[in-house]
Structures are given as structure tokens and as C-alpha cells.
N, C-alpha and C. Protein backbone atom coordinates (compact mmCIF):
# COMPACT_ATOMS: atom_id res chain seq x y z
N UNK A 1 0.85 -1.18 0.00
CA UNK A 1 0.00 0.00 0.00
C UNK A 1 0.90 1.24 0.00
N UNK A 2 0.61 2.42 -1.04
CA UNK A 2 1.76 3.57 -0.92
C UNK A 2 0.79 4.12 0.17
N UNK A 3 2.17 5.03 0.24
CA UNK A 3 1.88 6.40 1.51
C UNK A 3 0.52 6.67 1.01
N UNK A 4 -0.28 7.24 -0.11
CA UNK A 4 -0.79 7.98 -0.12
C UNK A 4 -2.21 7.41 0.20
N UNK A 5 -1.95 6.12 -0.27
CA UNK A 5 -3.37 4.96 -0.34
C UNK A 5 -3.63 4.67 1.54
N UNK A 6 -2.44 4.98 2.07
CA UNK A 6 -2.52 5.39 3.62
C UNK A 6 -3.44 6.27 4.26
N UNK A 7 -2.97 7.00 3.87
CA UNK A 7 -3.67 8.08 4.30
C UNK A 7 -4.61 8.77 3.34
N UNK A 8 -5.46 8.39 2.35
CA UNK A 8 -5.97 8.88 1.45
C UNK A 8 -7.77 9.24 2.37
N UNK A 9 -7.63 8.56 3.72
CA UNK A 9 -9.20 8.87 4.09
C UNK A 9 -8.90 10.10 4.96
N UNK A 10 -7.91 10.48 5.39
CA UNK A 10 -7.80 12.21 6.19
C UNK A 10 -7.58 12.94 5.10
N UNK A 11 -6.77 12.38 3.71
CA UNK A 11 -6.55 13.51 2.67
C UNK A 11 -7.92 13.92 2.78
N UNK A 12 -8.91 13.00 2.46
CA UNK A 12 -10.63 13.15 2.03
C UNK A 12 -11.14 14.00 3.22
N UNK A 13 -10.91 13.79 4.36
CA UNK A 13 -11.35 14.48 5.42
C UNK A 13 -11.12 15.60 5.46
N UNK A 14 -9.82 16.09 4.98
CA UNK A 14 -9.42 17.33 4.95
C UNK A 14 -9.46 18.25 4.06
N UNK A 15 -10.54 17.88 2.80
CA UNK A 15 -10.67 18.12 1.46
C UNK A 15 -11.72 18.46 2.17
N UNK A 16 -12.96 17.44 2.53
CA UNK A 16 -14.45 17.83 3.14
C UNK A 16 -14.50 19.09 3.76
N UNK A 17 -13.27 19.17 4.45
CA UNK A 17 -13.21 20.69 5.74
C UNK A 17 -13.14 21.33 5.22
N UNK A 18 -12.17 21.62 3.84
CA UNK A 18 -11.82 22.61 3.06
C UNK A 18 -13.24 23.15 2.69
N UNK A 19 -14.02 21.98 2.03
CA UNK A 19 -15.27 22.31 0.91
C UNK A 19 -16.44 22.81 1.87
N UNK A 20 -16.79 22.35 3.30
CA UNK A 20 -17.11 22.93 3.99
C UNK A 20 -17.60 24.07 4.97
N UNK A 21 -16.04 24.16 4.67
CA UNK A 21 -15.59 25.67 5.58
C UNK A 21 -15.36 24.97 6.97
N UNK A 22 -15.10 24.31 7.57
CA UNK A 22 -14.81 23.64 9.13
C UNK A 22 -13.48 23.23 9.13
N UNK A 23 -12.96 22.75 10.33
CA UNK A 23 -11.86 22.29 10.65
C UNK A 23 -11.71 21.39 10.81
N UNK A 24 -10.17 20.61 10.30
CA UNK A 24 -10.36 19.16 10.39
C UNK A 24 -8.37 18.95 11.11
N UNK A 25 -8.04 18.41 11.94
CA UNK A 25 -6.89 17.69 11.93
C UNK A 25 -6.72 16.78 12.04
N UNK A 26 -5.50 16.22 11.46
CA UNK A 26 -5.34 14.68 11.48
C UNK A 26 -4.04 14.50 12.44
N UNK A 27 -3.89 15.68 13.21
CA UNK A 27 -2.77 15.64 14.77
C UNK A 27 -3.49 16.51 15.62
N UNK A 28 -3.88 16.21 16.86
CA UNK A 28 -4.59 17.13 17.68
C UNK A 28 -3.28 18.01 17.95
N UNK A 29 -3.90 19.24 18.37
CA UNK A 29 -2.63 20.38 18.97
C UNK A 29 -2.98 20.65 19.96
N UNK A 30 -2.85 20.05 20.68
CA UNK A 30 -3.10 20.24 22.30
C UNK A 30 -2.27 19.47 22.80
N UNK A 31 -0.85 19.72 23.32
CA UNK A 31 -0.11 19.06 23.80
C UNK A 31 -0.22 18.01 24.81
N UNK A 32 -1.99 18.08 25.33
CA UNK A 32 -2.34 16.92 26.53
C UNK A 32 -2.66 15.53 25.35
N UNK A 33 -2.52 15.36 24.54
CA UNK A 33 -2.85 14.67 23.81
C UNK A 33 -1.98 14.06 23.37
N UNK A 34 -0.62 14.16 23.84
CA UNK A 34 0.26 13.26 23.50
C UNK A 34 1.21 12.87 24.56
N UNK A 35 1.86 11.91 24.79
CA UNK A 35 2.45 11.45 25.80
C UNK A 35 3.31 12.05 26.97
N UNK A 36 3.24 11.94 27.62
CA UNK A 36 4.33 12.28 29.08
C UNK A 36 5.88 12.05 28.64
N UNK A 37 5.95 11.06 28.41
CA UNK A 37 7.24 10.44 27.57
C UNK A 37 7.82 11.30 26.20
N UNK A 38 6.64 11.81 25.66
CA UNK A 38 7.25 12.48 24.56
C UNK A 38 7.68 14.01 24.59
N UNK A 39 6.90 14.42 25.67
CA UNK A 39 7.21 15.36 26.22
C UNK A 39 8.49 15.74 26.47
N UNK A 40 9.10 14.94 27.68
CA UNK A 40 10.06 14.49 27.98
C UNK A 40 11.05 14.65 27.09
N UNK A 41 10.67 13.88 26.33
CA UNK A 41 12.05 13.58 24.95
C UNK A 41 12.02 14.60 24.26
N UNK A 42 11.40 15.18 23.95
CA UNK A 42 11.54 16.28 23.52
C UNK A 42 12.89 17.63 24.08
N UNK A 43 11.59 17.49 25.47
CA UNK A 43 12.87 18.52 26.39
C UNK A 43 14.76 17.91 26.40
N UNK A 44 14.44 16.67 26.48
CA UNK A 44 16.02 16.30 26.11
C UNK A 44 16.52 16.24 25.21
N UNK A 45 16.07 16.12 24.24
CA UNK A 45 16.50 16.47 22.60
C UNK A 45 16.69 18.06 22.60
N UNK A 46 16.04 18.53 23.00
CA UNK A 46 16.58 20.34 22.71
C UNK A 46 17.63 20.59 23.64
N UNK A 47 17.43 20.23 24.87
CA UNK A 47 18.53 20.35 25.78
C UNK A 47 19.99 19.72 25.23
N UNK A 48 19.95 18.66 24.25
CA UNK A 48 21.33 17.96 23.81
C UNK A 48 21.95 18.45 23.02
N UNK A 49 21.14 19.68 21.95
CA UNK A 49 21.37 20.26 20.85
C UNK A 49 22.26 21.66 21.61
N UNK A 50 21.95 22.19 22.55
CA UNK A 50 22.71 23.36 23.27
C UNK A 50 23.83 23.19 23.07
N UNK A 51 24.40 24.25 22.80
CA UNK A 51 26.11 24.37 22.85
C UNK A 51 26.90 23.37 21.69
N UNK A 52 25.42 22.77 20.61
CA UNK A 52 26.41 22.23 19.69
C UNK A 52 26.29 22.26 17.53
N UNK A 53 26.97 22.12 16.76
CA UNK A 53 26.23 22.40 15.66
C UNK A 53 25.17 21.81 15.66
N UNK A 54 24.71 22.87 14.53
CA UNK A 54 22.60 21.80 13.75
C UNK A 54 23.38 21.38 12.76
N UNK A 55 23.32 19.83 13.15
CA UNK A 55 23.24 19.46 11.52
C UNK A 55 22.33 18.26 10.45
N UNK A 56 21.25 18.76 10.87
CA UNK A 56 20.04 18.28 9.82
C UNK A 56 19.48 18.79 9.22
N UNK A 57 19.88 20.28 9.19
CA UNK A 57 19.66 21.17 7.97
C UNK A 57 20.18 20.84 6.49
N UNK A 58 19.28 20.46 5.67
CA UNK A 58 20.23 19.79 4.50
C UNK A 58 19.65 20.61 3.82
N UNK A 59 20.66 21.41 3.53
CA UNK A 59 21.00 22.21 2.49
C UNK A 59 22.71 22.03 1.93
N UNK A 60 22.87 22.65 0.28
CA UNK A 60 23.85 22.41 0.07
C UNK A 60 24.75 24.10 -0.03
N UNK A 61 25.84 24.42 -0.24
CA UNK A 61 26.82 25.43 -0.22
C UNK A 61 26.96 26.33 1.31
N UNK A 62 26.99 25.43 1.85
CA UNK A 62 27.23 25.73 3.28
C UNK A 62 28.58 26.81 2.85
N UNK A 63 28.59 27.90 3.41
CA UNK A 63 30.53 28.28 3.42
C UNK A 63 30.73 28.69 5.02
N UNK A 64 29.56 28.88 6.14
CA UNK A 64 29.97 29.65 7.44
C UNK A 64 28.82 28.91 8.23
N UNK A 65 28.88 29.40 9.49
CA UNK A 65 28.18 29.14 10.26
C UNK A 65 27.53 30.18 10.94
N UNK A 66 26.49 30.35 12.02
CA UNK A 66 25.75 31.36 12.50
C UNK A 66 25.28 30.76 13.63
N UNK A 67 24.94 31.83 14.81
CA UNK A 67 24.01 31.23 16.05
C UNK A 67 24.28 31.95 16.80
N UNK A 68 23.64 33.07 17.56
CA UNK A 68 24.11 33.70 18.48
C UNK A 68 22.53 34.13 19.40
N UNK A 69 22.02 33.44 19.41
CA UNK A 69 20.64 33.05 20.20
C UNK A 69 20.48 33.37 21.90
N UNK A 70 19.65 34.28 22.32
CA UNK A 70 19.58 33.79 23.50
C UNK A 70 18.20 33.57 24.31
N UNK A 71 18.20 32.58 25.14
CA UNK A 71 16.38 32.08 25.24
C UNK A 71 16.34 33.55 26.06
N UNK A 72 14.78 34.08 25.62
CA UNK A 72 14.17 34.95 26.25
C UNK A 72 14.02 34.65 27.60
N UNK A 73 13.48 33.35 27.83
CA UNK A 73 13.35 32.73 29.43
C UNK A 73 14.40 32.85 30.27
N UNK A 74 15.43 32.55 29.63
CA UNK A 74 16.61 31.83 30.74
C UNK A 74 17.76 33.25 30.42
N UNK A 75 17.77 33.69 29.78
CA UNK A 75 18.70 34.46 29.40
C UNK A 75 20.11 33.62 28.92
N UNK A 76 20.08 32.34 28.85
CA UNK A 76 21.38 31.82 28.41
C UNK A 76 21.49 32.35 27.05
N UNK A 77 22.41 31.61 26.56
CA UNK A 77 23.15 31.91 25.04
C UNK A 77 22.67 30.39 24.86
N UNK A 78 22.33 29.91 23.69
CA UNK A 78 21.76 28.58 23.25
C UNK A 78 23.06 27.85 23.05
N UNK A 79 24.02 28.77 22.28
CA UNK A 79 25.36 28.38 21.70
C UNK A 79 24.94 27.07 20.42
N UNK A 80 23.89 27.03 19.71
CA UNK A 80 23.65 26.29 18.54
C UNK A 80 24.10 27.24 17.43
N UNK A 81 25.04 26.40 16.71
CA UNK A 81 25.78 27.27 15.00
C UNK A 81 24.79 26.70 14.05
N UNK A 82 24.33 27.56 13.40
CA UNK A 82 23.41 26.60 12.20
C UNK A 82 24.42 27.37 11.00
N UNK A 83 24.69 26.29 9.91
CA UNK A 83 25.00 26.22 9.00
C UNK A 83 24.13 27.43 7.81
N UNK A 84 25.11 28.22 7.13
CA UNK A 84 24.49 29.54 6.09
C UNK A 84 25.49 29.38 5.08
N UNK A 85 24.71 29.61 3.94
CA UNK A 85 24.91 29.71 2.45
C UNK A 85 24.78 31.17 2.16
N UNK A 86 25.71 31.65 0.73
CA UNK A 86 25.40 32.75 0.34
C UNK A 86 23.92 32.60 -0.10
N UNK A 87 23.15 34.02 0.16
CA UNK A 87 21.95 33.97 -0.77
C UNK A 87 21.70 33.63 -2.17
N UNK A 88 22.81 34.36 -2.90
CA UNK A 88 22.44 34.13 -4.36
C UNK A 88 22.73 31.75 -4.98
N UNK A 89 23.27 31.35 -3.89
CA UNK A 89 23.10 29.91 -4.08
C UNK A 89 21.77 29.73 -3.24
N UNK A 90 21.15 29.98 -2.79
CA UNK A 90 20.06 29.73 -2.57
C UNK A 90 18.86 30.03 -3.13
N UNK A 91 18.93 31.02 -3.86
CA UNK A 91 18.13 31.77 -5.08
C UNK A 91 18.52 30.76 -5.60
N UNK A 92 19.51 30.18 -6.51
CA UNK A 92 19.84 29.51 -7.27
C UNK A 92 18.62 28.04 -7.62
N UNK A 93 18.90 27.71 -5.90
CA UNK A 93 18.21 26.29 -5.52
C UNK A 93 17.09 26.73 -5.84
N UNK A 94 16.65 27.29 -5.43
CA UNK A 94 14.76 28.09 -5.17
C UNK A 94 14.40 27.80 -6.67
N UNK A 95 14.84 28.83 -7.48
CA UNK A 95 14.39 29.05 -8.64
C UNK A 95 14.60 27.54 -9.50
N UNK A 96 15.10 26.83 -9.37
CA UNK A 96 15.01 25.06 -10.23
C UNK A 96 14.10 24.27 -9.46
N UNK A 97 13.35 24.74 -7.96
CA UNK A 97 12.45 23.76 -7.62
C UNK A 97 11.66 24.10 -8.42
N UNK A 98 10.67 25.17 -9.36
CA UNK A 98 9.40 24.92 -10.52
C UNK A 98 9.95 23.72 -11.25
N UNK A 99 11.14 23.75 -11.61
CA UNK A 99 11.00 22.68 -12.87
C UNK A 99 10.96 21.35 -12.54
N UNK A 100 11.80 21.23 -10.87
CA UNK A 100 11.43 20.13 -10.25
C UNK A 100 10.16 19.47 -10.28
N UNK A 101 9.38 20.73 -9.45
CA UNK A 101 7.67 20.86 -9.11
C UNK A 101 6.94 20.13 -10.44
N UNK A 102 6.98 20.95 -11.33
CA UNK A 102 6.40 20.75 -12.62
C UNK A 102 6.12 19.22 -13.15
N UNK A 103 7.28 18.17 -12.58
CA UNK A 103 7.10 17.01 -13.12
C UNK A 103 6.42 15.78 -12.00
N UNK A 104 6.02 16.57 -10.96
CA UNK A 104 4.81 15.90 -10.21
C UNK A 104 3.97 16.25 -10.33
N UNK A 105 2.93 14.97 -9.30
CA UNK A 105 1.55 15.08 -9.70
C UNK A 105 1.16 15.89 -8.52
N UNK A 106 0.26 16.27 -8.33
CA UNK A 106 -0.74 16.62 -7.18
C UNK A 106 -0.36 15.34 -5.80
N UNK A 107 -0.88 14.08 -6.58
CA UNK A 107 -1.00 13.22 -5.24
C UNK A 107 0.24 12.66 -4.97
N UNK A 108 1.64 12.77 -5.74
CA UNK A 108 2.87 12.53 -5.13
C UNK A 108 3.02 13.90 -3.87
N UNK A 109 2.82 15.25 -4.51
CA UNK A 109 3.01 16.34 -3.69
C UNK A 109 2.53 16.21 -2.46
N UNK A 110 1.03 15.35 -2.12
CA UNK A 110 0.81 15.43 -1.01
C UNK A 110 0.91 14.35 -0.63
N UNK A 111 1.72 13.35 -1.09
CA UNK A 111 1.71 12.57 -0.44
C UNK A 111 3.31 12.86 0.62
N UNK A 112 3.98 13.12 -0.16
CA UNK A 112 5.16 13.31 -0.02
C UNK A 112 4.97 14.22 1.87
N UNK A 113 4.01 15.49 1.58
CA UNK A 113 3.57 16.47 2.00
C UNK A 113 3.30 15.29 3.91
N UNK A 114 2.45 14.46 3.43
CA UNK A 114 1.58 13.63 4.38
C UNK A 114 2.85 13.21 5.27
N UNK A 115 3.65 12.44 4.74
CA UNK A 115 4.71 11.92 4.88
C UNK A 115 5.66 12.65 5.63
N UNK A 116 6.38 13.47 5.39
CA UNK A 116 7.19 14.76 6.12
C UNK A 116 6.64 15.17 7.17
N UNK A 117 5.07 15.34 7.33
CA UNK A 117 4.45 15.63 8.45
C UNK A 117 4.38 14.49 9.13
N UNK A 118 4.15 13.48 9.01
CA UNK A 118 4.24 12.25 10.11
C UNK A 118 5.33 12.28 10.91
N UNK A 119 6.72 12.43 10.11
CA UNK A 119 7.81 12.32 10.44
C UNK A 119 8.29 13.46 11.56
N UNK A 120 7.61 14.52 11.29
CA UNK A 120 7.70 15.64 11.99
C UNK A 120 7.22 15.87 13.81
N UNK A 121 6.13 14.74 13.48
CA UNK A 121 5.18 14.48 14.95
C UNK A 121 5.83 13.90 16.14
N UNK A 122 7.12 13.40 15.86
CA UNK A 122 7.74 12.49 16.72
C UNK A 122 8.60 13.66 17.27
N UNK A 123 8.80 14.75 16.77
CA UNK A 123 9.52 15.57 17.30
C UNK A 123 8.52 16.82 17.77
N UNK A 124 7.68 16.97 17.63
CA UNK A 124 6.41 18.15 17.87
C UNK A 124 7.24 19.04 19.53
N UNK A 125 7.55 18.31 20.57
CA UNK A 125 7.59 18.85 21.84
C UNK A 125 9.27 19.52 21.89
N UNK A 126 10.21 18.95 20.90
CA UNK A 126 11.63 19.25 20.43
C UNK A 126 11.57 20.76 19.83
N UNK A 127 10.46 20.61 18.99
CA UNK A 127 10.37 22.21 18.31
C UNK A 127 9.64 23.31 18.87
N UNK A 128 8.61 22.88 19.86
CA UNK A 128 8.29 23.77 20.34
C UNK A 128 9.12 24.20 21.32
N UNK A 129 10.26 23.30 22.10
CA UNK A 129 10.88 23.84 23.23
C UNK A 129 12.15 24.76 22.62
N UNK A 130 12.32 24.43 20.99
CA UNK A 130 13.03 25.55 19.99
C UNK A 130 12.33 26.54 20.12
N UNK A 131 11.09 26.59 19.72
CA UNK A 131 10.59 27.81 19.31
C UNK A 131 10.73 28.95 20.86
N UNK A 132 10.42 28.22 21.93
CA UNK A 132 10.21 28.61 23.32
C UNK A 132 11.20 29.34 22.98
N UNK A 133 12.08 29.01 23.40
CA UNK A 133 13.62 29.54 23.77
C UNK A 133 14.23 30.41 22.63
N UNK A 134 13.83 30.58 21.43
CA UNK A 134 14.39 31.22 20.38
C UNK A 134 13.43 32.69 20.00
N UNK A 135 12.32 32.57 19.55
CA UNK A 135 11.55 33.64 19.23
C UNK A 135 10.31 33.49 19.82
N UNK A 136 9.94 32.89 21.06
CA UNK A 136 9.14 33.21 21.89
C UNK A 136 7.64 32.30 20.96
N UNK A 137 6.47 32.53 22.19
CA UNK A 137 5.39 32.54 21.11
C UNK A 137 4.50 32.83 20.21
N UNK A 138 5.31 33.90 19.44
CA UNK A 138 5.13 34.53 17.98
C UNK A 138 5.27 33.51 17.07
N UNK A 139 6.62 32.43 17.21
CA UNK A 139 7.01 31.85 16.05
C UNK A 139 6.18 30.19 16.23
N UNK A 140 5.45 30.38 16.86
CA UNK A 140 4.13 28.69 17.69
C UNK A 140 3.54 28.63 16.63
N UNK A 141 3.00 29.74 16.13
CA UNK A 141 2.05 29.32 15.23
C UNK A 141 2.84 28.92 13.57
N UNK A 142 3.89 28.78 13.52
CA UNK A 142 4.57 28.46 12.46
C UNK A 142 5.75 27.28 12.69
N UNK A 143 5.32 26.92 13.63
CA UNK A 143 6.37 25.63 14.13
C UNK A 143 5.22 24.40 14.36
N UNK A 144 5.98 23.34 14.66
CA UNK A 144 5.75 21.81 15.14
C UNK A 144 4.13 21.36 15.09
N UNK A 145 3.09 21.69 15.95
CA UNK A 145 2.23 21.37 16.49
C UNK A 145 0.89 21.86 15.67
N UNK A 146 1.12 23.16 15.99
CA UNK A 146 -0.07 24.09 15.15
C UNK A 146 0.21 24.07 13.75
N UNK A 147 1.03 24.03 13.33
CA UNK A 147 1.43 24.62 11.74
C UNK A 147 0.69 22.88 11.13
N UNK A 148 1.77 21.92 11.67
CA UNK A 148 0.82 20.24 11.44
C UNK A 148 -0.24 20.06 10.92
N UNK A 149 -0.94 20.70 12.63
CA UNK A 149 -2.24 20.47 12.29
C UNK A 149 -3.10 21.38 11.40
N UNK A 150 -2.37 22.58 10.38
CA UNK A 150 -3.08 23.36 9.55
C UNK A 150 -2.35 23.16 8.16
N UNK A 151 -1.27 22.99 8.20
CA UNK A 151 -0.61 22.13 6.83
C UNK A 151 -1.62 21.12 6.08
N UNK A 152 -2.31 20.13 6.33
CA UNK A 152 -3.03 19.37 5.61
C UNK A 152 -4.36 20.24 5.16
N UNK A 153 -4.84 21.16 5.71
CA UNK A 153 -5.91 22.24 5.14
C UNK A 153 -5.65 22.77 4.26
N UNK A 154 -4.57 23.26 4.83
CA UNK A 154 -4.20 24.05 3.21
C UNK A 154 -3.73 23.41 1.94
N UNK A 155 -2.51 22.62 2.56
CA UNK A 155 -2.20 21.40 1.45
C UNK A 155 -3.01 20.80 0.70
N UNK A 156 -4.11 20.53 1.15
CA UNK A 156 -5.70 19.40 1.12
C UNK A 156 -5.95 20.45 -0.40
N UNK A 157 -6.16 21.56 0.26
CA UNK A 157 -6.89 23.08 -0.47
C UNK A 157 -6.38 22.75 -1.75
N UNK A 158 -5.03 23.25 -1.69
CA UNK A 158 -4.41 23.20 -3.39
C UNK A 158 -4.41 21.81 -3.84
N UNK A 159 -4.29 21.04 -3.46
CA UNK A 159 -4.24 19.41 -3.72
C UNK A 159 -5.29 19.07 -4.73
N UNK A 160 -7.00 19.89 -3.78
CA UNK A 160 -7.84 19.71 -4.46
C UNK A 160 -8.09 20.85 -5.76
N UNK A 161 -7.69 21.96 -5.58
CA UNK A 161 -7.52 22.76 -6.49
C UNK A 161 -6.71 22.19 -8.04
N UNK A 162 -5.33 21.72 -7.51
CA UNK A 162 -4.59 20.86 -8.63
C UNK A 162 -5.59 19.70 -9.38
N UNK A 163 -5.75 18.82 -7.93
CA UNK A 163 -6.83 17.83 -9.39
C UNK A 163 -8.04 18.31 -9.86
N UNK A 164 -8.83 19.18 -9.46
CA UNK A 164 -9.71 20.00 -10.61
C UNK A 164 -9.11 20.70 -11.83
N UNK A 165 -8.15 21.39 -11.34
CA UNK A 165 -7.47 21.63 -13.13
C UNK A 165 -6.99 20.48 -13.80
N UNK A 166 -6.23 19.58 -13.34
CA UNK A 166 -5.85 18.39 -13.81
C UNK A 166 -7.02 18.19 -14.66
N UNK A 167 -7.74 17.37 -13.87
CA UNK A 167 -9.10 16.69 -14.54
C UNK A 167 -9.71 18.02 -15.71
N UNK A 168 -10.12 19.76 -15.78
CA UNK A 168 -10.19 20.38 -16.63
C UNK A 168 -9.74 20.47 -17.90
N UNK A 169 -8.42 20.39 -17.63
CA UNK A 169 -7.54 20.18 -18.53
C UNK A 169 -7.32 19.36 -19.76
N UNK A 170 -7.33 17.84 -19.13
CA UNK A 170 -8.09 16.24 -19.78
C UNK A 170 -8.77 16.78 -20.06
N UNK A 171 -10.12 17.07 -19.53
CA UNK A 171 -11.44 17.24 -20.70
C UNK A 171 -11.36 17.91 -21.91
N UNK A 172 -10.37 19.16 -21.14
CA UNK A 172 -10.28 20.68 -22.78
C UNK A 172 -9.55 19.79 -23.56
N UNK A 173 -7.80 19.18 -23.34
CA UNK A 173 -7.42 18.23 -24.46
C UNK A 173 -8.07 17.10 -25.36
N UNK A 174 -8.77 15.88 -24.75
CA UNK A 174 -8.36 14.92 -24.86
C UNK A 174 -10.64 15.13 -25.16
């Protein structure tokens, strides 16, 4: 069964919300809703990262490093270096993902989409205790938990937007 044939009954769920107008998640965001334990791990996963490089940022033309962070809470210094590229190689990258883009479908995109977010959930309490400590809770609503659970709405949105032109399209050609 692919990813997508997985999860293809919350894609639908989250298409319904769209067409709707209601809300639908397929991760609750309410941090009581997920384990004590993960909690936990979380806080120790951010705590292990202090004072050392990020390096799961995969990006390519790294030439320096950066990090000079300090948690609003604690007043420490985080001492995390994250890895920086000149801009214009990153423009570079940016501008060849259309042609990338271009040669998928809709339901690889979200599936792919589905996928990255699963992967993401195991760490939900890791990023928010980033976000805590880095830019406060301004940057919540664009991190781990909340963003999750509104990523498949919107995703859902264009997903379904894409296969209506898709399918338009077929008809005007073919």
C-alpha cells in the first residue's frame, strides 16, 4: 500500500473541511494529547542540541556558520551554530524547484507532504521547546504542532484545487 493509499481517508477528510468551511486535523494540537514520555524527549533532545552544531539542515553550499541566540526565558546563550549559504546559491536552488515541481503530480506532492508531516510528529515537543527559547510565542504558530495540524488544510486546499485543473484540462485536451 503507498503512503498515499494510507492516508488517502484524512486527505478526504481534509478536502471535506476545506469544501465545507470547518476544521479538520489529522494531529490534535493540544499538547495533553500526546504522551508524558514524549514530552520528555523532547525537552532532552533540545537540551542535547545546546552548545552544539545543527546538523540536519540539509542544504547544500554551506561556506559559514551562525548562532548567536539567547532564550528569552533563561537568558542563556543557546550556543547552537546553524549552517548559512550565500543567498544568491540559494536563489539559485529556489528558482530550479518549478522545474522540479512541474514534473509531479498533485497526489505525489501530497503525499510526499503527508509523509514529512508524520515524520515531523515524533519531534512536535523538540520544536516547540526551539521555538520557546528562540523567538518566543510569535514563532508557535509556524512551528511543530499548530502549523501540522493546519498544513493538511491548506495542502488538502491546493491538492484539491490541482486535481480540478488536472481533470479540466483532460477534458479541454483529450
Amino acid at each position: 500500500m503507498s503512503f498515499f493509499e494510507k492516508h488517502k481517508d484524512s486527505l478526504e477528510k481534509a478536502i471535506q473541511a476545506t469544501k465545507e468551511r470547518t476544521f479538520y486535523a489529522h494531529h490534535p494540537e493540544h499538547p495533553g494529547a500526546y504522551s508524558a514520555e514524549s514530552a520528555e524527549k523532547g525537552k532532552i533532545d533540545f537540551e542535547n542540541q545546546l552548545g552544539n552544531a545543527f546538523t540536519q539542515l540539509l542544504q547544500t553550499g554551506n561556506t559559514a556558520t551562525a548562532g548567536d541566540e539567547v532564550s528569552p526565558y533563561t537568558g542563556n546563550a543557546l550556543a547552537i551554530s546553524y549552517p548559512t549559504a550565500p543567498h544568491q546559491h540559494l536563489n539559485c536552488q529556489r528558482q530550479s524547484s518549478p522545474r522540479t515541481m512541474a514534473k509531479t503530480t498533485p497526489t505525489s506532492v501530497q503525499a510526499f507532504s503527508s509523509k514529512a508531516l508524520e515524520r515531523v510528529k515524533s519531534r512536535y515537543f523538540e520544536i516547540a521547546y526551539a521555538t520557546m527559547h528562540t523567538r518566543a510565542i510569535v514563532c508557535y504558530v509556524v512551528s511543530g504542532i499548530w502549523s501540522s495540524c493546519r498544513r493538511p488544510c491548506y495542502g488538502n486546499h491546493c491538492y484539491g484545487l490541482c486535481r480540478a485543473y488536472a481533470l479540466s484540462c483532460s477534458k479541454n485536451v483529450g
